[in-house]
C-alpha atoms as a PDB file:
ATOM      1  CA  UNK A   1       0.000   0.000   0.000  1.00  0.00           C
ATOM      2  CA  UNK A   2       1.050   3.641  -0.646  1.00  0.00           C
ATOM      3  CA  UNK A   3      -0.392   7.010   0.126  1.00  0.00           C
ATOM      4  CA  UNK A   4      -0.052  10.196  -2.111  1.00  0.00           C
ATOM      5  CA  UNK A   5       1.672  13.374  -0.860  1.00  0.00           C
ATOM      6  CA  UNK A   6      -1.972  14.732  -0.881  1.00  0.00           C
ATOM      7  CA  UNK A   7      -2.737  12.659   1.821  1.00  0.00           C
ATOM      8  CA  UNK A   8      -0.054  12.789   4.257  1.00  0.00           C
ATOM      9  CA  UNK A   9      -0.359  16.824   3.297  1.00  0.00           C
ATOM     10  CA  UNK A  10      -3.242  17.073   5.151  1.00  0.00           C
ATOM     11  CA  UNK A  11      -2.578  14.983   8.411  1.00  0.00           C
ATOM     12  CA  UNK A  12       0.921  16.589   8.747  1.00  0.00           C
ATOM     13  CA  UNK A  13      -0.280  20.082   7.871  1.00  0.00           C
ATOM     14  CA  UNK A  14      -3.099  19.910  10.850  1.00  0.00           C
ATOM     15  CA  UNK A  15      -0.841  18.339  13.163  1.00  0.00           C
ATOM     16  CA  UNK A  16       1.566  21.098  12.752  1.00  0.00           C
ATOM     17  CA  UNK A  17      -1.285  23.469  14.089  1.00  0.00           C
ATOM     18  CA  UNK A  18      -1.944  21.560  16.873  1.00  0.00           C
ATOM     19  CA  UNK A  19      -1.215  23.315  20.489  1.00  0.00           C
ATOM     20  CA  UNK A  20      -1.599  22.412  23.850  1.00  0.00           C
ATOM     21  CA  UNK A  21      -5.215  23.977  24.626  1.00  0.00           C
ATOM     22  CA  UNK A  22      -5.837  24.671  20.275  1.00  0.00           C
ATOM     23  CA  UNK A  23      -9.007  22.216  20.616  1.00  0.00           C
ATOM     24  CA  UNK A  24     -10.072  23.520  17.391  1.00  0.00           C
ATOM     25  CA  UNK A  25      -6.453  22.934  16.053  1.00  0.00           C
ATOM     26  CA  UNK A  26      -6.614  19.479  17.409  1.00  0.00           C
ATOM     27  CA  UNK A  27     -10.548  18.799  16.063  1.00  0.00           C
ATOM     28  CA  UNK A  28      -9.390  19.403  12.245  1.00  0.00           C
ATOM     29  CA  UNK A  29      -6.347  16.895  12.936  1.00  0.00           C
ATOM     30  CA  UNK A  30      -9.384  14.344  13.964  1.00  0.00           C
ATOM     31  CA  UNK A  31     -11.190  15.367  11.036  1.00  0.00           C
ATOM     32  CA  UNK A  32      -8.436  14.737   8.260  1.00  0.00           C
ATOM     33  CA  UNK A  33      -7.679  11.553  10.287  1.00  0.00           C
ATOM     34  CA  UNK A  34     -11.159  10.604   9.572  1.00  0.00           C
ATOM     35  CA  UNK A  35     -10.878  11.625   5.843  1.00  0.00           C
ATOM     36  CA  UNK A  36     -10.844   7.804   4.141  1.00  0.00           C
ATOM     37  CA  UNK A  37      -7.999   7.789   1.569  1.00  0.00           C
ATOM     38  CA  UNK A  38      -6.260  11.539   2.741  1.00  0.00           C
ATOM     39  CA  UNK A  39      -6.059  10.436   6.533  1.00  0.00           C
ATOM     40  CA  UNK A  40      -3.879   7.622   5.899  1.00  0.00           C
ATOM     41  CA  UNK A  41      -1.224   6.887   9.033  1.00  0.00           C
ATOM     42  CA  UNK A  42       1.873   4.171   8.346  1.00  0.00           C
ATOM     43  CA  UNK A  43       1.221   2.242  11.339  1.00  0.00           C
ATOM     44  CA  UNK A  44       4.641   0.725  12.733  1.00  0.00           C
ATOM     45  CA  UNK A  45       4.573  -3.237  13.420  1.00  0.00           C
ATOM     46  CA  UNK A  46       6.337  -4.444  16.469  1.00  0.00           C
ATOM     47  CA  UNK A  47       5.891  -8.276  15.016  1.00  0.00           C
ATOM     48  CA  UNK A  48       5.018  -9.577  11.138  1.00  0.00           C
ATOM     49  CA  UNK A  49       4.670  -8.169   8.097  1.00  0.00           C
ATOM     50  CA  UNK A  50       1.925  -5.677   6.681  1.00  0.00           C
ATOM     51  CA  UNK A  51      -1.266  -7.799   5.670  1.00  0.00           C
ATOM     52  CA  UNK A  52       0.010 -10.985   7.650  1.00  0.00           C
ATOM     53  CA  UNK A  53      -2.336 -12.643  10.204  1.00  0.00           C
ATOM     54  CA  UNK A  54       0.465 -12.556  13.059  1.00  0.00           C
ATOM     55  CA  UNK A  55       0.903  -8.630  12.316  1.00  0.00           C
ATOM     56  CA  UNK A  56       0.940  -6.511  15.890  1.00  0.00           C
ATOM     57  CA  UNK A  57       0.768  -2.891  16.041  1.00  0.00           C
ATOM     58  CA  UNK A  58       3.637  -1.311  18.318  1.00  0.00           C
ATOM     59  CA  UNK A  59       2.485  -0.325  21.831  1.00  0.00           C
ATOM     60  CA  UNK A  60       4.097   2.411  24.068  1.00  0.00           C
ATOM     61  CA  UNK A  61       2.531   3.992  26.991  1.00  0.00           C
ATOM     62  CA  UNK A  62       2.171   7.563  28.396  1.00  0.00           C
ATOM     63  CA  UNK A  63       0.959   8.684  31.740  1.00  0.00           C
ATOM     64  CA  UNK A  64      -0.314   5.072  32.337  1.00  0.00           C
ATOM     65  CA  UNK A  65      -2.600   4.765  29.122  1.00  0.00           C
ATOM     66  CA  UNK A  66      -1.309   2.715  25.769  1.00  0.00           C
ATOM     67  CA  UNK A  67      -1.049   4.025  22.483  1.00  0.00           C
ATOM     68  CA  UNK A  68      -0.228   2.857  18.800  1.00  0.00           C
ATOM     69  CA  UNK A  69       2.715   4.593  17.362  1.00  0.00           C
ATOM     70  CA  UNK A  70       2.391   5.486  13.874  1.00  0.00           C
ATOM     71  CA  UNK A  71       4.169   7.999  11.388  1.00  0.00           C
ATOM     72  CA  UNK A  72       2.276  10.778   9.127  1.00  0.00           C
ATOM     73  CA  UNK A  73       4.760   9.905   5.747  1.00  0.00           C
ATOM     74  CA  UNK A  74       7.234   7.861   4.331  1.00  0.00           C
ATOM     75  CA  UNK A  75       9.493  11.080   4.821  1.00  0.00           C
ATOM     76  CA  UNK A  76       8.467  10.768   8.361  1.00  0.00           C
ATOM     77  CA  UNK A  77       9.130   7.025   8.499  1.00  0.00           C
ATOM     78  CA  UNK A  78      12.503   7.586   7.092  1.00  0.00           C
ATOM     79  CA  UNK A  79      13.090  10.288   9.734  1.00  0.00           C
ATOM     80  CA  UNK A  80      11.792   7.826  12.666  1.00  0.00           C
ATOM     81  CA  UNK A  81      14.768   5.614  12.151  1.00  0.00           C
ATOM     82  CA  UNK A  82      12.043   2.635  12.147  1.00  0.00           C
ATOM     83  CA  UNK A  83      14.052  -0.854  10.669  1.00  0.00           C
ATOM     84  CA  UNK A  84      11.004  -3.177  11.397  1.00  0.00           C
ATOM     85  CA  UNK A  85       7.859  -3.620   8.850  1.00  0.00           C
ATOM     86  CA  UNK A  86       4.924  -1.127   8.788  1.00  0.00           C
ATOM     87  CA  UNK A  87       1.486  -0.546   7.469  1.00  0.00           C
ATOM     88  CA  UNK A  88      -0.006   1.912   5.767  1.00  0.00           C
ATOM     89  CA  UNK A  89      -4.107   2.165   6.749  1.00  0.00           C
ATOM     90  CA  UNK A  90      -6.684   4.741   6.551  1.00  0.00           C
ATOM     91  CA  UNK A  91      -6.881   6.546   9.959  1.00  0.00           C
ATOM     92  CA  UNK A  92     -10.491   5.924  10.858  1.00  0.00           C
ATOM     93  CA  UNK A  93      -9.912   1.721  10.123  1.00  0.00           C
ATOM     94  CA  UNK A  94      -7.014   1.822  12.474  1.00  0.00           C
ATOM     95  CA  UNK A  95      -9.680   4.187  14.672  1.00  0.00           C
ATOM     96  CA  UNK A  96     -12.025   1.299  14.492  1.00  0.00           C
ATOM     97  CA  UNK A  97      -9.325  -1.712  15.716  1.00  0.00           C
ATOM     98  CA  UNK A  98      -7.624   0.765  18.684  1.00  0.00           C
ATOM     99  CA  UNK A  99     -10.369   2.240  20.630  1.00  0.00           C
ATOM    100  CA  UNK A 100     -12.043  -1.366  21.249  1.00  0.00           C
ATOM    101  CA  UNK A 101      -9.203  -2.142  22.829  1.00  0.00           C
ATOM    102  CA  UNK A 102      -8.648   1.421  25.127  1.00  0.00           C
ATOM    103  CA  UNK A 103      -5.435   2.218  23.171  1.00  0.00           C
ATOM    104  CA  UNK A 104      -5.195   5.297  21.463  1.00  0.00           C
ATOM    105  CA  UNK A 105      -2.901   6.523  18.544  1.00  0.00           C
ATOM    106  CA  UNK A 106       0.229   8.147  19.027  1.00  0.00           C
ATOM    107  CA  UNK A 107       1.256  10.401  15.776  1.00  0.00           C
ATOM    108  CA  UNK A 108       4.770  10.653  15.231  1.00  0.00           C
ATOM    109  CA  UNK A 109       6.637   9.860  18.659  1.00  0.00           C
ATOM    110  CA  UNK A 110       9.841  10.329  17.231  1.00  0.00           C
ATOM    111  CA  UNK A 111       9.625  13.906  16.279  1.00  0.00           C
ATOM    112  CA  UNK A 112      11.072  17.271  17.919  1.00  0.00           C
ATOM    113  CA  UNK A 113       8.422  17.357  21.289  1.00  0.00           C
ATOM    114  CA  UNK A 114       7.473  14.040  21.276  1.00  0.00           C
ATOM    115  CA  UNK A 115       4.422  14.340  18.703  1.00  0.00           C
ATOM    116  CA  UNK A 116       0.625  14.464  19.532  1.00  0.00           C
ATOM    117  CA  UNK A 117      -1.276  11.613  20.724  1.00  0.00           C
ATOM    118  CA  UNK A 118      -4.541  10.690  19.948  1.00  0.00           C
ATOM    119  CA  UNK A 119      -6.655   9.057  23.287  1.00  0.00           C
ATOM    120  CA  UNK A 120      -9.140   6.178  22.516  1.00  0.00           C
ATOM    121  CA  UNK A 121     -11.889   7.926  22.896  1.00  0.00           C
ATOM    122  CA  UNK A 122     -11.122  10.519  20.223  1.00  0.00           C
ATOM    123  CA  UNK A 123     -10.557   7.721  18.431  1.00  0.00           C
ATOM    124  CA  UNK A 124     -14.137   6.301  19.310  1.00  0.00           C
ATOM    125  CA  UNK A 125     -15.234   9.459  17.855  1.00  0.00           C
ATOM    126  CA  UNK A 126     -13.262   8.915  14.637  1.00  0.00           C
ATOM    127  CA  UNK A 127     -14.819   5.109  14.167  1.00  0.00           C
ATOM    128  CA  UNK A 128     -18.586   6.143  15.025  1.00  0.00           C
ATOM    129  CA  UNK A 129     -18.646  10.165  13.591  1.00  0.00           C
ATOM    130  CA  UNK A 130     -16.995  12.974  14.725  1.00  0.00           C
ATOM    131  CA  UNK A 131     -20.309  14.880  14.635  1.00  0.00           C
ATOM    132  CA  UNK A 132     -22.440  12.503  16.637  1.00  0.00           C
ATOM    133  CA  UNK A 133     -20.058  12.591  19.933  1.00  0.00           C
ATOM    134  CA  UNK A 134     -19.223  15.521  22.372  1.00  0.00           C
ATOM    135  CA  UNK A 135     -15.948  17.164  21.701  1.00  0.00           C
ATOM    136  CA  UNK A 136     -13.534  16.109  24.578  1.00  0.00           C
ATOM    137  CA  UNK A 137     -11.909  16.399  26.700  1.00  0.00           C
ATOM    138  CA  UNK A 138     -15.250  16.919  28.725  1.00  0.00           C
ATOM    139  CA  UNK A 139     -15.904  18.250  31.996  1.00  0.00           C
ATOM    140  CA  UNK A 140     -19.056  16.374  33.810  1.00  0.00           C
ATOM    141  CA  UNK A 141     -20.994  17.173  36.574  1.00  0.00           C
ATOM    142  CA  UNK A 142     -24.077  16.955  38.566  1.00  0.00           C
ATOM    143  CA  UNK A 143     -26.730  19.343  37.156  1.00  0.00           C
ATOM    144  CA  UNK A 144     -27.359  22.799  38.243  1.00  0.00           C
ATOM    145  CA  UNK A 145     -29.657  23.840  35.856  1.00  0.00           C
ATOM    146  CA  UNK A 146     -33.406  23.934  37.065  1.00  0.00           C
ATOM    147  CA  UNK A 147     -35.766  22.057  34.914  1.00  0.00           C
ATOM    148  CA  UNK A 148     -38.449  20.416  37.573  1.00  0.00           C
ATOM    149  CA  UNK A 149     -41.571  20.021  35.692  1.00  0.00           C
ATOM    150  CA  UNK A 150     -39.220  18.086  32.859  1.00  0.00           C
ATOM    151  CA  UNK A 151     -37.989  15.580  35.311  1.00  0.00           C
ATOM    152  CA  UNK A 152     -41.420  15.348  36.755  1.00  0.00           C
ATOM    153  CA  UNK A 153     -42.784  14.766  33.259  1.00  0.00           C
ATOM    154  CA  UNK A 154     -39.873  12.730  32.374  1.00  0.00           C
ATOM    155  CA  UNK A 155     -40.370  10.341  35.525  1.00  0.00           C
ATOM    156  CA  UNK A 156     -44.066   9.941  34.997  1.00  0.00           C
ATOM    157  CA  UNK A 157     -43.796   8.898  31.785  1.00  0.00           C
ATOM    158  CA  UNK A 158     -40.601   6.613  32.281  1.00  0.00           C
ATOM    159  CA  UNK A 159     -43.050   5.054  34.853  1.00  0.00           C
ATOM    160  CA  UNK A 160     -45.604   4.036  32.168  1.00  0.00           C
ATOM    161  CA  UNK A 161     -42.559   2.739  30.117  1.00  0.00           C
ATOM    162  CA  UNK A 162     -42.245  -1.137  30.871  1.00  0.00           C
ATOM    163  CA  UNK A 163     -38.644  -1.418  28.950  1.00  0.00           C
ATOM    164  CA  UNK A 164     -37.365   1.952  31.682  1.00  0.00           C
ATOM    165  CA  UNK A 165     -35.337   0.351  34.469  1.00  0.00           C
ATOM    166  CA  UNK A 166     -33.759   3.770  35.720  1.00  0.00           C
ATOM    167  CA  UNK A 167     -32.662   6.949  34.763  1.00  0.00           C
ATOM    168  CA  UNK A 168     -29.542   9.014  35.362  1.00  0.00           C
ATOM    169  CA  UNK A 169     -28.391  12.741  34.417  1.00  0.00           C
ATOM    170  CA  UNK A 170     -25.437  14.733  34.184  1.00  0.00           C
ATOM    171  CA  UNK A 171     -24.434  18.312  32.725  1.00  0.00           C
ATOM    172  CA  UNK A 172     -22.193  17.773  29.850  1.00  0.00           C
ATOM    173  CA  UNK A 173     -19.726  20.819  28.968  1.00  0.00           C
ATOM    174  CA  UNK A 174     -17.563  19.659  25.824  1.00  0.00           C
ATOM    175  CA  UNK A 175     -14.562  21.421  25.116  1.00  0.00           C
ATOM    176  CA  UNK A 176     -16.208  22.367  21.677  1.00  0.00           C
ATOM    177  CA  UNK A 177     -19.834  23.094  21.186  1.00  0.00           C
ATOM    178  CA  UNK A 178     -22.520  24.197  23.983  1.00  0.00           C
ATOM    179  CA  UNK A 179     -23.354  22.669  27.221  1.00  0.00           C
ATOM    180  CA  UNK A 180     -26.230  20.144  27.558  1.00  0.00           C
ATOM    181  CA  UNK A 181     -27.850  17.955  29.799  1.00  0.00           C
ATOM    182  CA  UNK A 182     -27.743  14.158  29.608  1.00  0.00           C
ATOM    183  CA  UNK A 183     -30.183  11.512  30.395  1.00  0.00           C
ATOM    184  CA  UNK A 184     -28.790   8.244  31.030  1.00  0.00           C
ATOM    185  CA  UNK A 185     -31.391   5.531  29.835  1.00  0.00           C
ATOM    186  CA  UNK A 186     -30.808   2.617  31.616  1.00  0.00           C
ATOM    187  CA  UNK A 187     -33.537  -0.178  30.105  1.00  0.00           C
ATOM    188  CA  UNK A 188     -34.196  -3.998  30.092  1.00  0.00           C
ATOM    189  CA  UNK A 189     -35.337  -4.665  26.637  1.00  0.00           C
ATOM    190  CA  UNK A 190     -33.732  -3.935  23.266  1.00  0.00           C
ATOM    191  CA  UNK A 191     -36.569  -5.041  21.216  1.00  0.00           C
ATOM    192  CA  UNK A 192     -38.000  -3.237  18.604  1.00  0.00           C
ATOM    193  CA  UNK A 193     -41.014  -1.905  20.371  1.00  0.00           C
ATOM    194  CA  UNK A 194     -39.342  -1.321  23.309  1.00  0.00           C
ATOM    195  CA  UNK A 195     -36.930   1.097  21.639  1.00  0.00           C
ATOM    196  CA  UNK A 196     -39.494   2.733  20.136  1.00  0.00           C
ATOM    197  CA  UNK A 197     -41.875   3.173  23.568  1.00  0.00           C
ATOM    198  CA  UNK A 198     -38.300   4.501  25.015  1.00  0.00           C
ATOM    199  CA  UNK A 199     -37.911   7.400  21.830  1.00  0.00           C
ATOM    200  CA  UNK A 200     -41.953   8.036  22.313  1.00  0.00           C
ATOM    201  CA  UNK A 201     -40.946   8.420  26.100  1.00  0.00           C
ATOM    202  CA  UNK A 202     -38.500  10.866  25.042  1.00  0.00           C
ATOM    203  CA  UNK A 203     -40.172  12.902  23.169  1.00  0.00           C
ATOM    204  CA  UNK A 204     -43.083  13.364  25.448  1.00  0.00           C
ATOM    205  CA  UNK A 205     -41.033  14.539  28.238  1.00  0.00           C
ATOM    206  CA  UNK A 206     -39.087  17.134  25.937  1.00  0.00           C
ATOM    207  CA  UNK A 207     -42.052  19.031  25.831  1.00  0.00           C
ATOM    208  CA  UNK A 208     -41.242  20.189  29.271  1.00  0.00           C
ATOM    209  CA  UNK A 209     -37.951  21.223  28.712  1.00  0.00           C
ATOM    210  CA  UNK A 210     -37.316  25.013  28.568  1.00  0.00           C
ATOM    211  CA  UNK A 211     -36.551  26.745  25.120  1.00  0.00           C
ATOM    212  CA  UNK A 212     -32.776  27.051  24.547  1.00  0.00           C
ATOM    213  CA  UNK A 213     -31.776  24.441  27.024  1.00  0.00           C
ATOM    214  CA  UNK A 214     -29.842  21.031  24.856  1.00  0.00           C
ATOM    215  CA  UNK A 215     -30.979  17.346  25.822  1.00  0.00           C
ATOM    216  CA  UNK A 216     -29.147  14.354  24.992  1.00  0.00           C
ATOM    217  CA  UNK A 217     -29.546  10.359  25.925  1.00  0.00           C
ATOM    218  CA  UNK A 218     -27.025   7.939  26.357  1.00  0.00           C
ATOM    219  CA  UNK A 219     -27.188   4.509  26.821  1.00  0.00           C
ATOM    220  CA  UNK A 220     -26.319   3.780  29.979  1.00  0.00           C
ATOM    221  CA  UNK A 221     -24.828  -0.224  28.785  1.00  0.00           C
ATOM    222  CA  UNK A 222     -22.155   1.529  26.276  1.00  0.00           C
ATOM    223  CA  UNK A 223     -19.414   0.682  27.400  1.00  0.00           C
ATOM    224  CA  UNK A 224     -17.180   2.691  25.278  1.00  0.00           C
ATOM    225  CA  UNK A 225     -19.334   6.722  26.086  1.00  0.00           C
ATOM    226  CA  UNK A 226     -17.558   8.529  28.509  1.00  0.00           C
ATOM    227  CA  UNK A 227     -21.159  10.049  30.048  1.00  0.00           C
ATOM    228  CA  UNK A 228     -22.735   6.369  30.461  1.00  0.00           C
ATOM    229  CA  UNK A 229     -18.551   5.935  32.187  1.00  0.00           C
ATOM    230  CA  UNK A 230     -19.082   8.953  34.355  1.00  0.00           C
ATOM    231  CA  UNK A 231     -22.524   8.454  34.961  1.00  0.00           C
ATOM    232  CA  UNK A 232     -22.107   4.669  36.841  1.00  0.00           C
ATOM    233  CA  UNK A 233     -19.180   6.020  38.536  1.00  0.00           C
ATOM    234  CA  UNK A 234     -20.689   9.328  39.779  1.00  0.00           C
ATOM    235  CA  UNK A 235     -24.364   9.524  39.695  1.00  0.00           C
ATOM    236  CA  UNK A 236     -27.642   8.048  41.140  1.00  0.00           C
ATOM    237  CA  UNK A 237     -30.572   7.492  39.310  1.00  0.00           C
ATOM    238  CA  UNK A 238     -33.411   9.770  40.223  1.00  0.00           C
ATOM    239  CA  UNK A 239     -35.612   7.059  38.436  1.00  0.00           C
ATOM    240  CA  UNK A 240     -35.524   3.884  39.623  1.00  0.00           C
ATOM    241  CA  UNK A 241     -38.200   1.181  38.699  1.00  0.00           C
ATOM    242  CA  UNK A 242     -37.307  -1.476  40.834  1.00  0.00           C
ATOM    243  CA  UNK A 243     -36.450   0.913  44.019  1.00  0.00           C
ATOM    244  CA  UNK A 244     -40.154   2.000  43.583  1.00  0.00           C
ATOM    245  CA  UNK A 245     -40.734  -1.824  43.830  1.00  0.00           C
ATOM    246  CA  UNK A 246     -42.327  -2.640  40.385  1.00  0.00           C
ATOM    247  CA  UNK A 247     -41.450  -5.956  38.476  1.00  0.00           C
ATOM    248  CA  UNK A 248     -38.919  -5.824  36.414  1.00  0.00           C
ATOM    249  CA  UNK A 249     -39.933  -7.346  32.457  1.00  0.00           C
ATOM    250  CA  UNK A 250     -37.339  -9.972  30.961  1.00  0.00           C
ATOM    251  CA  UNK A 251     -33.877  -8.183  31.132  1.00  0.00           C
ATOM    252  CA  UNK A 252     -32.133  -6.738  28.106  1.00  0.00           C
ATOM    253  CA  UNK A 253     -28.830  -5.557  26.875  1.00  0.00           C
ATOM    254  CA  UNK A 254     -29.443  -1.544  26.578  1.00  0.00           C
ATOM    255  CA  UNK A 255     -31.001   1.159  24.623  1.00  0.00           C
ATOM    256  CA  UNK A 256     -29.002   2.455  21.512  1.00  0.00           C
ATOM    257  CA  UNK A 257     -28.236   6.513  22.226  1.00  0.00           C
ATOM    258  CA  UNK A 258     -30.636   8.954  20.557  1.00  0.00           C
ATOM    259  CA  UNK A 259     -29.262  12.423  19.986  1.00  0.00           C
ATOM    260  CA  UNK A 260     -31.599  15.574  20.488  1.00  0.00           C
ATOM    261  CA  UNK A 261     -30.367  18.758  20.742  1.00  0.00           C
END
């Protein structure tokens, strides 16, 4: 595989502008990354040959988290000094393999400051849309804002929802973008009906929720979201089915996150 001088142009020229605190610097890197064809990364092997089923990434680790090394060009690979194999993939496949694993990319280690490393969940971002996740890093916390009649609403009709086990919320600030609130759906049953009584449940309740003022959901059984992360670590539900002592339906595997801002 080879990459054209267009493509490594426009990962190297973004991660030249790219400045400690220059999130919008660092959000066009993420967005040529994500480019298919011009975000291409030579990915440096620690073991096999490019293509081979025995092929493993390089690891390295910084400030206790593990990243990918990788290279921007063939100039660049030259300049790394790198004598083992390498391989050259589009930057949002390699997003797609990394961030299921918690490792992140690391662009460039070899160069003058150490080069810029991308975390996994950026890279999370990459593999699912840059446009349909927060902007991090993010700073969570507990609510402030005072929207009573919409959790009142919210919790009634959650209560009428069979597939609602609980819900959680959170104030999201991303470091790009406006502040919102998140509910964290926490539900037994995946089914096709029962995802749609959740989004009907949603949309009821938002009728209660001041003009202005962002709302968001998030599963709360992804794994990978930072808010459904932050949310079991930090938060209590101020819905809880089963605290209110109803039964429980069959249990499920989560609600898939529904966007509304």
């Amino acid at each position: 595989m080879s990459a054209s001088g267009t493509a490594a142009g426009q990962v190297e020229q973004a991660l030249r502008q790219v400045t400690p605190g220059r999130y919008d610097a660092y959000e066009v890197l993420l967005r040529a990354l994500a480019t298919p064809s011009t975000g291409q990364v030579w990915m440096l092997l620690w073991h096999g040959q490019a293509g081979s089923p025995d092929a493993q990434y390089g690891r390295m680790e910084v400030d206790g988290h593990g990243y990918a090394p990788c290279v921007t060009s063939a100039q660049e690979l030259s300049a790394s000094g790198w004598m083992r194999s390498y391989e050259v993939v589009d930057g949002i496949e390699v997003a797609r393999i990394l961030y299921r694993e918690h490792y992140g990319l690391w662009l460039n280690p070899h160069a003058p400051g150490g080069g810029v490393g991308i975390p996994w969940l950026d890279l999370r971002r990459i593999a699912t849309g840059l446009d349909r996740q927060p902007a991090g890093p993010l700073r969570l916390s507990e609510p402030t804002v005072e929207v009573p009649q919409f959790y009142a609403l919210l919790t009634q009709n959650a209560h009428r929802t069979p597939a609602v086990r609980s819900l959680r919320r959170a104030w999201v600030q991303p470091a790009i973008g406006e502040p919102y609130l998140a509910i964290g759906l926490d539900v037994y049953d995946t089914s096709p009906a029962a995802v749609d009584s959740v989004r009907a449940m949603m949309q009821q309740s938002i009728s209660a929720v001041p003009d202005g003022l962002p709302v968001s959901t998030v599963a709360m059984s992804d794994e990978y979201d930072p808010v459904a992360m932050w949310l079991r670590a930090n938060s209590r539900p101020f819905y809880d089915r089963e605290a209110h002592g109803a039964v429980p339906p069959a249990p499920g595997y989560g609600y898939p996150p529904v966007h509304r801002h």
